[in-house]
PDB file of N, CA and C in Angstrom:
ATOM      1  N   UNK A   1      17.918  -4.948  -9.553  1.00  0.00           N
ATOM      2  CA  UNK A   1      19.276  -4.686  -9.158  1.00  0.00           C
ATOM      3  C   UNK A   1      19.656  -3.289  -9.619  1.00  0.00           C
ATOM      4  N   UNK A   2      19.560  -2.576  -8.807  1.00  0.00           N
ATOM      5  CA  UNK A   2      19.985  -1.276  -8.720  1.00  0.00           C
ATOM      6  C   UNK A   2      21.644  -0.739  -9.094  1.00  0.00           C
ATOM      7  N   UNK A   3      22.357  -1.790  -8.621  1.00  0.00           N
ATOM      8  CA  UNK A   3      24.091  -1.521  -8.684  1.00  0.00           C
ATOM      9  C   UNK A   3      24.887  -1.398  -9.996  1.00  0.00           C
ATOM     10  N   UNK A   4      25.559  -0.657 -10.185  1.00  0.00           N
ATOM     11  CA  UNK A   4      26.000  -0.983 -11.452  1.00  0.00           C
ATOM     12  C   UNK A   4      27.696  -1.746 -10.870  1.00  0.00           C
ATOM     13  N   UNK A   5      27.797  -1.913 -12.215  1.00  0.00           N
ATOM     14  CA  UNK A   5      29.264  -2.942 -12.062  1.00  0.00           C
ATOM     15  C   UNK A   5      29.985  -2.648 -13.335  1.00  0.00           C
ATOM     16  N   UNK A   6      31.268  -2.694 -12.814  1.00  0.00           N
ATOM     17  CA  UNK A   6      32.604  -2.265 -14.499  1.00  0.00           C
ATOM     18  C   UNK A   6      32.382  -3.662 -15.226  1.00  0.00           C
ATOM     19  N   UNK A   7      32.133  -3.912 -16.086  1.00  0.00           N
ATOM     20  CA  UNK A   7      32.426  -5.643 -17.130  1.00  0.00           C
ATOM     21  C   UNK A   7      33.250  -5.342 -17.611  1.00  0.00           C
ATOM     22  N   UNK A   8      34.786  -4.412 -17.365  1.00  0.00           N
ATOM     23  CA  UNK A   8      35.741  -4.394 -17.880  1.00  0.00           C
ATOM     24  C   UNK A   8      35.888  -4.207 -19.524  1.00  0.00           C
ATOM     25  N   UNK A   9      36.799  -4.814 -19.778  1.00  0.00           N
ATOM     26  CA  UNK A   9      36.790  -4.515 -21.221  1.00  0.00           C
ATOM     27  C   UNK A   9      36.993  -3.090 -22.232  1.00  0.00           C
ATOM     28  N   UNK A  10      37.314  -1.882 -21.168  1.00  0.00           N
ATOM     29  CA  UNK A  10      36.650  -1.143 -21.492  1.00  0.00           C
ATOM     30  C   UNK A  10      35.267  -0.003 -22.055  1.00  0.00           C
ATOM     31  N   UNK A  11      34.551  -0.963 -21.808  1.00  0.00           N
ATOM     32  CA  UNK A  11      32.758  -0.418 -21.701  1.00  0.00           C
ATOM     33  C   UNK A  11      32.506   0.786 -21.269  1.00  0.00           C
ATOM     34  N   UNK A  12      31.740   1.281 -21.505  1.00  0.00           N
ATOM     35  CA  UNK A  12      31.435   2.377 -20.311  1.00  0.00           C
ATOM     36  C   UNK A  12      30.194   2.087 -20.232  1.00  0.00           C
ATOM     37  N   UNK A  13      29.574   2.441 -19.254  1.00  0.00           N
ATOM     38  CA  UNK A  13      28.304   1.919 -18.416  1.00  0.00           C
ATOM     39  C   UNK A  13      26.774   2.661 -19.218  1.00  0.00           C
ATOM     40  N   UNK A  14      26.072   2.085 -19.583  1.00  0.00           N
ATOM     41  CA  UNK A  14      24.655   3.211 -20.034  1.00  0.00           C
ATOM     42  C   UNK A  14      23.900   3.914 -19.288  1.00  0.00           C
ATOM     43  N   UNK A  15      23.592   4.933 -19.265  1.00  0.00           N
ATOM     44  CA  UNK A  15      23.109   5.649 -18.564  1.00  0.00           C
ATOM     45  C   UNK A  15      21.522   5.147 -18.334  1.00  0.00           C
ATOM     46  N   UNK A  16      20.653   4.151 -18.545  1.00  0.00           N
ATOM     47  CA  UNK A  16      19.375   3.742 -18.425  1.00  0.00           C
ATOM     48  C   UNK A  16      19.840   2.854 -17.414  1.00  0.00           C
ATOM     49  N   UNK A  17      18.571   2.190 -16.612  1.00  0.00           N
ATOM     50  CA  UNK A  17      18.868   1.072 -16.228  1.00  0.00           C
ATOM     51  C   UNK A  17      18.152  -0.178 -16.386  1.00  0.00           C
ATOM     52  N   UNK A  18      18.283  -1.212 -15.726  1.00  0.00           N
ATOM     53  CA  UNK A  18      17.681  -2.442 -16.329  1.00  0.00           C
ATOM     54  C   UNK A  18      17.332  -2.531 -15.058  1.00  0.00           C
ATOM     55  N   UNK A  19      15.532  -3.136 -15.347  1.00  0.00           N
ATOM     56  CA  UNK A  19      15.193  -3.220 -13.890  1.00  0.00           C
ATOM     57  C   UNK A  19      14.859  -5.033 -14.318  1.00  0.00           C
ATOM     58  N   UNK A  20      15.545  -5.701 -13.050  1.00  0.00           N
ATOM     59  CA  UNK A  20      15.286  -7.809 -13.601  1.00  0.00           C
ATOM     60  C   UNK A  20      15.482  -8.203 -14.383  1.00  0.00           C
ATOM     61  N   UNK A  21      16.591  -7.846 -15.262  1.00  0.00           N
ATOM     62  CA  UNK A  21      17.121  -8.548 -16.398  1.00  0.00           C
ATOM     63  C   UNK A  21      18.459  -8.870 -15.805  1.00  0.00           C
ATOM     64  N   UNK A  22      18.604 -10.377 -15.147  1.00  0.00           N
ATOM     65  CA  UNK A  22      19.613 -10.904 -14.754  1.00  0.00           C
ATOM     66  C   UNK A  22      21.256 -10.798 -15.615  1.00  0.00           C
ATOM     67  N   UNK A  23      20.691 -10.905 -17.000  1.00  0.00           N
ATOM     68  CA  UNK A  23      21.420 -11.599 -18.319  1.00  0.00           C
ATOM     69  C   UNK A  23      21.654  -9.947 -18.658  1.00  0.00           C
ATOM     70  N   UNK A  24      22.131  -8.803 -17.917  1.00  0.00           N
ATOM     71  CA  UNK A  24      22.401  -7.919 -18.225  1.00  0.00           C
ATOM     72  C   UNK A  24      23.710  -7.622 -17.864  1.00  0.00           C
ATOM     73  N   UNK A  25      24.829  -7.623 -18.530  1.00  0.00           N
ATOM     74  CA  UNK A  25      26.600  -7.702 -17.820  1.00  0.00           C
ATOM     75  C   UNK A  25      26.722  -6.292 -16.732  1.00  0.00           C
ATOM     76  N   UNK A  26      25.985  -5.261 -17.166  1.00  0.00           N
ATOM     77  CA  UNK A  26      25.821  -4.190 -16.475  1.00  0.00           C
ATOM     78  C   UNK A  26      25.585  -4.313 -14.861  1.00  0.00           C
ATOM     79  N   UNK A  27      24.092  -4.637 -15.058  1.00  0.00           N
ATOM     80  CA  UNK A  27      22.764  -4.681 -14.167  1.00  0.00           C
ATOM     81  C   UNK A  27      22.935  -6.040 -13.526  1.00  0.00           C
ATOM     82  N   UNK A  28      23.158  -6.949 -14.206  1.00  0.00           N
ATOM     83  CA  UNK A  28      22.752  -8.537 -13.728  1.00  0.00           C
ATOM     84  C   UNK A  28      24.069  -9.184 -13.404  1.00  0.00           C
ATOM     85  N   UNK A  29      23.811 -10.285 -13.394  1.00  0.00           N
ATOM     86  CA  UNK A  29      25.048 -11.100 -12.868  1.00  0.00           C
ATOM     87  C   UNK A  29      25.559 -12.025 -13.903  1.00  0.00           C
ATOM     88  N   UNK A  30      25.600 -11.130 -15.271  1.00  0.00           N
ATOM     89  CA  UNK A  30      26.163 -11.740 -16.459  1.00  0.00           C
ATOM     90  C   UNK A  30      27.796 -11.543 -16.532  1.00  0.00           C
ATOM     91  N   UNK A  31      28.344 -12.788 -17.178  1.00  0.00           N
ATOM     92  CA  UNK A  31      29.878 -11.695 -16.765  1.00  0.00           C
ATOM     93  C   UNK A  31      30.270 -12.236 -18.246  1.00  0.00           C
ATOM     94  N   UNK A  32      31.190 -11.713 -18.873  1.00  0.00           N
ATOM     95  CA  UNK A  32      31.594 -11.291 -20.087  1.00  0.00           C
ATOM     96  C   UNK A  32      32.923 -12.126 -20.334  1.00  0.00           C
ATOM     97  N   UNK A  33      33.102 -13.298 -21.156  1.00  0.00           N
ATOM     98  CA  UNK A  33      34.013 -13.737 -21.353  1.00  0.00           C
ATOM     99  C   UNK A  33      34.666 -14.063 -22.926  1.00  0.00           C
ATOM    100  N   UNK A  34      35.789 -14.321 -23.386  1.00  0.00           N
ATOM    101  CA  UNK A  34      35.986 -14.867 -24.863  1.00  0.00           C
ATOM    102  C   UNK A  34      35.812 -13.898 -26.192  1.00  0.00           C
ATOM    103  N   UNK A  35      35.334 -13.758 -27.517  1.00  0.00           N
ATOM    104  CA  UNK A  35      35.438 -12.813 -28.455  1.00  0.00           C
ATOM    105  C   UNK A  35      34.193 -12.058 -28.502  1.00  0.00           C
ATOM    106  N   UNK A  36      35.126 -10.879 -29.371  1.00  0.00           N
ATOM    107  CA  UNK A  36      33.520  -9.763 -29.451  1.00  0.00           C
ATOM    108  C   UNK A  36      34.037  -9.386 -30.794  1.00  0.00           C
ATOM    109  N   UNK A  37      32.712  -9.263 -31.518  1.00  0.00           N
ATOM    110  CA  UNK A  37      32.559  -8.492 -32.837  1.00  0.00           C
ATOM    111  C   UNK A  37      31.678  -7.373 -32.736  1.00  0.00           C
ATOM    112  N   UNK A  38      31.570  -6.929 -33.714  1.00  0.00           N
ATOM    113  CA  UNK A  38      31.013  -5.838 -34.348  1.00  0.00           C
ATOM    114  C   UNK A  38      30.340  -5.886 -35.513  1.00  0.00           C
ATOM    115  N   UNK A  39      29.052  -5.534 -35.482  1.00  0.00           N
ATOM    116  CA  UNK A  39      27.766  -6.441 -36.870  1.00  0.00           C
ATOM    117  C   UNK A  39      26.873  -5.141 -36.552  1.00  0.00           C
ATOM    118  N   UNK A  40      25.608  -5.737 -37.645  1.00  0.00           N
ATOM    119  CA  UNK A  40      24.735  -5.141 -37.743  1.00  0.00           C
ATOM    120  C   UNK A  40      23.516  -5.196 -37.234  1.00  0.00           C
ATOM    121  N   UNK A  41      22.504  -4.863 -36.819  1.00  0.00           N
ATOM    122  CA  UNK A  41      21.666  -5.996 -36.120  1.00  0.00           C
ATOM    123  C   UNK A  41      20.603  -5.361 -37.388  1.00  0.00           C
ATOM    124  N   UNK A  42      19.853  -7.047 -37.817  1.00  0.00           N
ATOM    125  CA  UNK A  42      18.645  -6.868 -38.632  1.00  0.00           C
ATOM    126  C   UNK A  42      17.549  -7.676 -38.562  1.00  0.00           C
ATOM    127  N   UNK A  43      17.545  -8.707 -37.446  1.00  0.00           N
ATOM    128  CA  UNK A  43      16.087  -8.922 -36.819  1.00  0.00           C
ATOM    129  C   UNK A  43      16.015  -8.515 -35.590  1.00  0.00           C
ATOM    130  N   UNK A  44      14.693  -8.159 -34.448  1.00  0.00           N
ATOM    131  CA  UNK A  44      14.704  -7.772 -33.267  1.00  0.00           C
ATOM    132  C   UNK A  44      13.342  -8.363 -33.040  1.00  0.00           C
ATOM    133  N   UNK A  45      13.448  -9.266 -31.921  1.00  0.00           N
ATOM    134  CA  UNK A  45      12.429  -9.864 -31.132  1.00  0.00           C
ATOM    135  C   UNK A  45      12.244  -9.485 -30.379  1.00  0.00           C
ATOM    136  N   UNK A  46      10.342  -9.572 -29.413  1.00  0.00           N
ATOM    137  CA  UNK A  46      10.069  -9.395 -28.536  1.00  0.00           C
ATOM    138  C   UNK A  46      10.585  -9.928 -26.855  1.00  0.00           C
ATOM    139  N   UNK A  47      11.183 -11.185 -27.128  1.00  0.00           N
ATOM    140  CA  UNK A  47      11.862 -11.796 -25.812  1.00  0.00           C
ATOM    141  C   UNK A  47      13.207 -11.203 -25.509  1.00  0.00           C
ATOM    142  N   UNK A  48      13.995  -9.620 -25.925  1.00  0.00           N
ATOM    143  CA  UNK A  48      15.052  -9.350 -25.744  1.00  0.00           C
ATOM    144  C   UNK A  48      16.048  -9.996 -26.841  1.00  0.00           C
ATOM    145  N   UNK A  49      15.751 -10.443 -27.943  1.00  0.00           N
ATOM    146  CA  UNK A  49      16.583 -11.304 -28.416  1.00  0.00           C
ATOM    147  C   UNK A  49      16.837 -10.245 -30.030  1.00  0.00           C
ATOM    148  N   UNK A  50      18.096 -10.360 -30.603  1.00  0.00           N
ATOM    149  CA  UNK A  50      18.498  -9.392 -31.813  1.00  0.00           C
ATOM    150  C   UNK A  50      19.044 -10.591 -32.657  1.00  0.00           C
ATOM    151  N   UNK A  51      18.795 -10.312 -33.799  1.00  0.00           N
ATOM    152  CA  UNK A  51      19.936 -11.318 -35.130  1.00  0.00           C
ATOM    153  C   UNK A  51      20.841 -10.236 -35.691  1.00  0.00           C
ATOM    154  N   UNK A  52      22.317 -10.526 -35.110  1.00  0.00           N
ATOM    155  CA  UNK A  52      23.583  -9.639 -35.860  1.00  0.00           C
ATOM    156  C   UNK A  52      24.077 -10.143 -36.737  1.00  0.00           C
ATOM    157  N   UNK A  53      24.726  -9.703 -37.723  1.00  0.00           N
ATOM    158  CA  UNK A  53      24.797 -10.078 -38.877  1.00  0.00           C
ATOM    159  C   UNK A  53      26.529  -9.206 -39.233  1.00  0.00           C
ATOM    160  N   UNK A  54      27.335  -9.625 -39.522  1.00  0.00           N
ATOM    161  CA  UNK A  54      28.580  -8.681 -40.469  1.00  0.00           C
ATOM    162  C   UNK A  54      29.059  -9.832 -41.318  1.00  0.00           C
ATOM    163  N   UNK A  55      29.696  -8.947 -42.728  1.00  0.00           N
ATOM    164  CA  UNK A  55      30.579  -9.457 -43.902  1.00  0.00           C
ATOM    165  C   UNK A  55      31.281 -10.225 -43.715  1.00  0.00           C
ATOM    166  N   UNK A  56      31.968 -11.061 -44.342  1.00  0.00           N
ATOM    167  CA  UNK A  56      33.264 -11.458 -44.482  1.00  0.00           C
ATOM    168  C   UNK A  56      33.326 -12.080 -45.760  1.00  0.00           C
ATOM    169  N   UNK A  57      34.688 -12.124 -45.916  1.00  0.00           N
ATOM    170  CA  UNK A  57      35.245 -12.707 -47.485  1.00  0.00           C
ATOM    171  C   UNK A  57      35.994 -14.008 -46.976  1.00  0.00           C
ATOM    172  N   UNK A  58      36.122 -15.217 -47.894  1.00  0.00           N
ATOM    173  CA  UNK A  58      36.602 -16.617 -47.885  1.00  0.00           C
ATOM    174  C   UNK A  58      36.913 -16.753 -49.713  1.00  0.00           C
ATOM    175  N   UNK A  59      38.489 -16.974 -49.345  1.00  0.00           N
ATOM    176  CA  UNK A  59      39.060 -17.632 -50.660  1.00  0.00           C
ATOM    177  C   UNK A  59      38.928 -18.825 -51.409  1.00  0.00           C
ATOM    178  N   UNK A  60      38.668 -18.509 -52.683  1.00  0.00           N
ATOM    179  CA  UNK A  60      38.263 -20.146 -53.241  1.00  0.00           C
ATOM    180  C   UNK A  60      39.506 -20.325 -54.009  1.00  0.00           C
ATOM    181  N   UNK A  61      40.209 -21.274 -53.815  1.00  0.00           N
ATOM    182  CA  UNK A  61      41.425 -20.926 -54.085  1.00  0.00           C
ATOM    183  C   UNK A  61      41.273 -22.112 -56.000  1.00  0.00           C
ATOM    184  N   UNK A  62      40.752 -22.835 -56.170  1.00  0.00           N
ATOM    185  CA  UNK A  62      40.810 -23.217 -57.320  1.00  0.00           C
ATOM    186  C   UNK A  62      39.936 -22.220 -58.096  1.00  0.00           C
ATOM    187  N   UNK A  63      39.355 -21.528 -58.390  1.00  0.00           N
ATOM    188  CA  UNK A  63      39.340 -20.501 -58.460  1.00  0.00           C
ATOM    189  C   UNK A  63      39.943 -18.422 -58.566  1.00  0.00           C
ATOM    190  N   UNK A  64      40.581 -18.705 -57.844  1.00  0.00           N
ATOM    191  CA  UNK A  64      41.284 -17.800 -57.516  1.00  0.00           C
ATOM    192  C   UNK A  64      40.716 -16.399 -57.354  1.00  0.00           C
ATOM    193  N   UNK A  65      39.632 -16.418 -56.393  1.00  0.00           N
ATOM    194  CA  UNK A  65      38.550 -15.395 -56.429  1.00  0.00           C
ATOM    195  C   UNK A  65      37.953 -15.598 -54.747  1.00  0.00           C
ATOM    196  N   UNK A  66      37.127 -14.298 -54.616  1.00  0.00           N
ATOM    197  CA  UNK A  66      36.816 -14.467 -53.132  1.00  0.00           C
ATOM    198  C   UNK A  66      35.272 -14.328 -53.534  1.00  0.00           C
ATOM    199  N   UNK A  67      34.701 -15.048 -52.398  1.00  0.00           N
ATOM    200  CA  UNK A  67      33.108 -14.944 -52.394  1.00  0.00           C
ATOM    201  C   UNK A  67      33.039 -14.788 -50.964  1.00  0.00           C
ATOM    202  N   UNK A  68      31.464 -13.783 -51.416  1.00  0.00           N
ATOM    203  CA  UNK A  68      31.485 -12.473 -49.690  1.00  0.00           C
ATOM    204  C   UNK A  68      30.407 -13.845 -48.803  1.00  0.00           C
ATOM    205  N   UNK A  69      30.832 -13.903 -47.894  1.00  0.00           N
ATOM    206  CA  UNK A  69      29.730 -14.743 -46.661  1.00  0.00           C
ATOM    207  C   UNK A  69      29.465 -13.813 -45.846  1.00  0.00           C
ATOM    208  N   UNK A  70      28.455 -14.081 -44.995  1.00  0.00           N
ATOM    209  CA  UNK A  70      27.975 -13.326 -43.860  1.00  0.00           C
ATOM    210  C   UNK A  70      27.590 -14.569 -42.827  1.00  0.00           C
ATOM    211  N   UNK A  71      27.940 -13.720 -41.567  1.00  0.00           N
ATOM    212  CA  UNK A  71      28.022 -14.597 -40.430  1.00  0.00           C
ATOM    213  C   UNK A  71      26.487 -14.058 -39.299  1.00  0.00           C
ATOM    214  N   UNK A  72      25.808 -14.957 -38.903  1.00  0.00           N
ATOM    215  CA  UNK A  72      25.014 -14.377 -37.936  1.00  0.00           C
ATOM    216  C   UNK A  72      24.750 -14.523 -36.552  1.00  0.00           C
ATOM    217  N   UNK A  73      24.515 -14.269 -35.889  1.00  0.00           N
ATOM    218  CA  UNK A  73      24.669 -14.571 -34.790  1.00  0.00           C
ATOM    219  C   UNK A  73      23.160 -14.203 -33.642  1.00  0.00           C
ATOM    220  N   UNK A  74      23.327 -14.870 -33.264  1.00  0.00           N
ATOM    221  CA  UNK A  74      21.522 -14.268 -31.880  1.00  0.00           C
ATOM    222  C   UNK A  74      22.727 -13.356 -30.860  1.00  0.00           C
ATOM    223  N   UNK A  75      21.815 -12.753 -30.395  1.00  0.00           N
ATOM    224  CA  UNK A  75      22.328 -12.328 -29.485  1.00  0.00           C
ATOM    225  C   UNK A  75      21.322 -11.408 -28.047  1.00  0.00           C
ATOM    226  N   UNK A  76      21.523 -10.924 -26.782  1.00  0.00           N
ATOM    227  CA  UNK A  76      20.832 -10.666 -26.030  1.00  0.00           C
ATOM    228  C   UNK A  76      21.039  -9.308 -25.749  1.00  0.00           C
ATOM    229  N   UNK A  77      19.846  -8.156 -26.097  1.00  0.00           N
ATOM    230  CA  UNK A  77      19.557  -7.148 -25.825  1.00  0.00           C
ATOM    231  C   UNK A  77      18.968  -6.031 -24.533  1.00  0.00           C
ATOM    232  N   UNK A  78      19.863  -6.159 -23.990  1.00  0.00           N
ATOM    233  CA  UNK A  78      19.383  -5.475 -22.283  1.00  0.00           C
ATOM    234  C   UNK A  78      18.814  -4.147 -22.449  1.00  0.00           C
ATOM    235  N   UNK A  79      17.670  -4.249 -21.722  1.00  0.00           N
ATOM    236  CA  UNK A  79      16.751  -2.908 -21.827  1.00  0.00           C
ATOM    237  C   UNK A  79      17.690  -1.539 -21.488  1.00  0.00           C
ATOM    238  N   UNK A  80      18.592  -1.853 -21.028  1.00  0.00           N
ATOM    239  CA  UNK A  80      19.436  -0.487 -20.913  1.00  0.00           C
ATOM    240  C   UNK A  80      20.132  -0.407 -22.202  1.00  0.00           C
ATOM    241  N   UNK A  81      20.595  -0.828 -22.719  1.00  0.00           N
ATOM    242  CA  UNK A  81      20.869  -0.566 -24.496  1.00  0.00           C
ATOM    243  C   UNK A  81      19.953  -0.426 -25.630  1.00  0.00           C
ATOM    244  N   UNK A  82      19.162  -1.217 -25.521  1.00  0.00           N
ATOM    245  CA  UNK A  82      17.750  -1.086 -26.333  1.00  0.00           C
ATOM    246  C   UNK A  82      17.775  -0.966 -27.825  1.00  0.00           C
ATOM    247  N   UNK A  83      19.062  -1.634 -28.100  1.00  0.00           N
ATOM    248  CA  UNK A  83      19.121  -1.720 -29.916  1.00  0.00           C
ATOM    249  C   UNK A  83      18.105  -1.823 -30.659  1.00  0.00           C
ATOM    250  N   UNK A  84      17.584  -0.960 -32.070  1.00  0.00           N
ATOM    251  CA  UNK A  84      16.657  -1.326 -32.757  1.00  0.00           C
ATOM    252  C   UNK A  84      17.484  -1.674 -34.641  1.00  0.00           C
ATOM    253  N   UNK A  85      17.212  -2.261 -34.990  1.00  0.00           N
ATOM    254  CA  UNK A  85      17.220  -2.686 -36.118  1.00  0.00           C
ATOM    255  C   UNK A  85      18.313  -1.404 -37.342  1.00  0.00           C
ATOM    256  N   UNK A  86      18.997  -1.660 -37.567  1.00  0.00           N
ATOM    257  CA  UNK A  86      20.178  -1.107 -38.602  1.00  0.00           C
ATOM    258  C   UNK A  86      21.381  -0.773 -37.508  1.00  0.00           C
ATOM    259  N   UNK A  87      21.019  -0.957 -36.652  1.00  0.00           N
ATOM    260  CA  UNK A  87      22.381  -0.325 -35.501  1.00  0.00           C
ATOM    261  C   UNK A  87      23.326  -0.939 -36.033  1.00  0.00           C
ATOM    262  N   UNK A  88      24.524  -0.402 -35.469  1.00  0.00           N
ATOM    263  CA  UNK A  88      25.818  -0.720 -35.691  1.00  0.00           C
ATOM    264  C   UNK A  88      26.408  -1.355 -34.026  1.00  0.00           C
ATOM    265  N   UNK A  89      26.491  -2.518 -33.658  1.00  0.00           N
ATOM    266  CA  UNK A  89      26.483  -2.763 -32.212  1.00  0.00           C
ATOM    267  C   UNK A  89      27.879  -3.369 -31.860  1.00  0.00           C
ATOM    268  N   UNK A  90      28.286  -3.643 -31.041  1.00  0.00           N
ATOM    269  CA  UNK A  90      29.715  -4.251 -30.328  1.00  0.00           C
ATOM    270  C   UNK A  90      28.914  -5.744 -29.687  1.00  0.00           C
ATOM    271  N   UNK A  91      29.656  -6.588 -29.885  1.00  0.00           N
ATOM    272  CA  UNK A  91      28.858  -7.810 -28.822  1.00  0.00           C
ATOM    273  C   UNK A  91      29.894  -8.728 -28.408  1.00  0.00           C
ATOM    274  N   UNK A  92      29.865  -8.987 -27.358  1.00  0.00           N
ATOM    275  CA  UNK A  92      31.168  -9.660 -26.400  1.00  0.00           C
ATOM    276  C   UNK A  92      30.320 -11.415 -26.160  1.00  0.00           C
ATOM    277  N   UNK A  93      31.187 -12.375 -26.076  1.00  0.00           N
ATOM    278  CA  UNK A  93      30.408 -13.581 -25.652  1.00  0.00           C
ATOM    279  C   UNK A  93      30.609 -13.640 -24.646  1.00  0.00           C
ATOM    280  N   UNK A  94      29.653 -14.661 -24.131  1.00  0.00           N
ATOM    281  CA  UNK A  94      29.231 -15.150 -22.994  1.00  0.00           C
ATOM    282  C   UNK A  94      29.011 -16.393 -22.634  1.00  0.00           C
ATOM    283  N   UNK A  95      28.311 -17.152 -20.991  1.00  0.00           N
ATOM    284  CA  UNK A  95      27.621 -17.958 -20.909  1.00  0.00           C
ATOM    285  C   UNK A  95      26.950 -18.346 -22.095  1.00  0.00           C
ATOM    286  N   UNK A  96      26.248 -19.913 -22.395  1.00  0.00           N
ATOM    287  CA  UNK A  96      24.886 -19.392 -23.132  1.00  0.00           C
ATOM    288  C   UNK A  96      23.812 -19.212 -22.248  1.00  0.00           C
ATOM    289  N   UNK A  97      23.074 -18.219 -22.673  1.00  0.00           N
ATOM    290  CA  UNK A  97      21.701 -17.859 -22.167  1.00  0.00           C
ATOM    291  C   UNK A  97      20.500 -18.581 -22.789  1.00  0.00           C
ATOM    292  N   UNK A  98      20.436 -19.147 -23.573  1.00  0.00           N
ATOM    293  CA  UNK A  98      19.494 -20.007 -24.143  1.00  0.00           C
ATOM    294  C   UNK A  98      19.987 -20.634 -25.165  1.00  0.00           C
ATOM    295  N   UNK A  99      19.526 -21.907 -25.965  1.00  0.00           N
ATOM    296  CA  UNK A  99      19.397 -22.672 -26.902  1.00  0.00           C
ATOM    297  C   UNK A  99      20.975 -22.039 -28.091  1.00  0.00           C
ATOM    298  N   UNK A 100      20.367 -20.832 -28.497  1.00  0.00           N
ATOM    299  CA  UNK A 100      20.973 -20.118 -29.558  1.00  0.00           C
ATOM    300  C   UNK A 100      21.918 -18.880 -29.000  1.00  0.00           C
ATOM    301  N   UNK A 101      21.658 -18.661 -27.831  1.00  0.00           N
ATOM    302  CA  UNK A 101      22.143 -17.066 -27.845  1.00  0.00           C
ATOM    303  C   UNK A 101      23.258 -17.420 -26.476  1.00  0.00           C
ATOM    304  N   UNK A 102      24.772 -16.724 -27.490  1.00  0.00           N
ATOM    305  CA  UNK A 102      26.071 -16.824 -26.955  1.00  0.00           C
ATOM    306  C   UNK A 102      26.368 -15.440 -26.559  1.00  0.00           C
ATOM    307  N   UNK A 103      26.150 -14.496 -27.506  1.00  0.00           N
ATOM    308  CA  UNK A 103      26.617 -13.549 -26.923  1.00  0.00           C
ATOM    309  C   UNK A 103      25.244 -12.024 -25.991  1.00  0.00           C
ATOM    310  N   UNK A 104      26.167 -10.982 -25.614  1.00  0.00           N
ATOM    311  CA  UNK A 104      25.428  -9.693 -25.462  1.00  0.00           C
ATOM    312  C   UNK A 104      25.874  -8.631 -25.720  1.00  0.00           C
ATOM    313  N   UNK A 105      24.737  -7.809 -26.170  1.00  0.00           N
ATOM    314  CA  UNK A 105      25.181  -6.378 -26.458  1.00  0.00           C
ATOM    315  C   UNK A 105      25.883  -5.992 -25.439  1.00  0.00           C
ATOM    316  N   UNK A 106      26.444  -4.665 -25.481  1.00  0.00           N
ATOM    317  CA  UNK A 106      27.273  -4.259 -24.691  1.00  0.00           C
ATOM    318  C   UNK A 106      27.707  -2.673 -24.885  1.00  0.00           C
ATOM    319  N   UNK A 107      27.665  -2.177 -26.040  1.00  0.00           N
ATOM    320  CA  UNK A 107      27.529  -0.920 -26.814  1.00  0.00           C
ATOM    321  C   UNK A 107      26.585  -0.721 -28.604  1.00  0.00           C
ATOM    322  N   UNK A 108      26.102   0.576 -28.429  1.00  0.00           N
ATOM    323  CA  UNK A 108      25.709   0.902 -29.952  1.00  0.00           C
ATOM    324  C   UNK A 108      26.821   1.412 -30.899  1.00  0.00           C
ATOM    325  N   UNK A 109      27.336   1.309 -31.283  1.00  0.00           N
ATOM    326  CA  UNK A 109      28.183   2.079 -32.161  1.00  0.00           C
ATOM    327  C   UNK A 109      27.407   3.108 -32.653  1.00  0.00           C
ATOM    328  N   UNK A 110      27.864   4.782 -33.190  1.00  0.00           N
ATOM    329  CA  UNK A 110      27.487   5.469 -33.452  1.00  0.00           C
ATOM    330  C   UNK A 110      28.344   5.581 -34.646  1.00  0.00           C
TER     331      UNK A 110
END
């Protein structure tokens, strides 16, 4: 699929393209719905697939102190973005695309 398409949101489009990656919001006929964060990515698989990862804090309130959690998430890497490992990425949800993976990249943060 040659065409590109707006996924709204404000995105702007990557300049690579994805050649048969359906599950690409760009390129494919993925469409982009519900929350997006912003993480880290620190595993990267060969099937297109990334593990994102960002902070968060949760109050223990008998206690009266915070302890840091981290949240992770799978997520799906379209050859036109091509995240590798320490990026700083944007990821919007979606369909699920498999078993585990809700959301897709969508930008690198710089």
């Amino acid at each position: 699929m040659t065409n590109k398409k707006s996924v709204g949101m404000g995105f702007e489009l990557p300049k690579e393209k994805c050649e048969g990656d359906l599950s690409c919001p760009f390129h494919g006929s993925l469409k982009l719905r519900g929350r997006t964060f912003a993480g880290t990515v620190i595993k990267r698989n060969p099937h297109k697939t990334v593990t994102i990862e960002w902070p968060r804090t949760s109050y223990i309130q008998k206690y009266e102190r915070y302890e840091k959690k981290r949240t992770r998430v799978k997520a799906h890497n379209p050859s036109c973005i091509n995240a590798q490992i320490g990026d700083k990425v944007t990821i919007v949800e979606t369909r699920p695309i498999s078993k585990t993976k809700n959301f897709v990249i969508v930008k690198v943060n710089k």
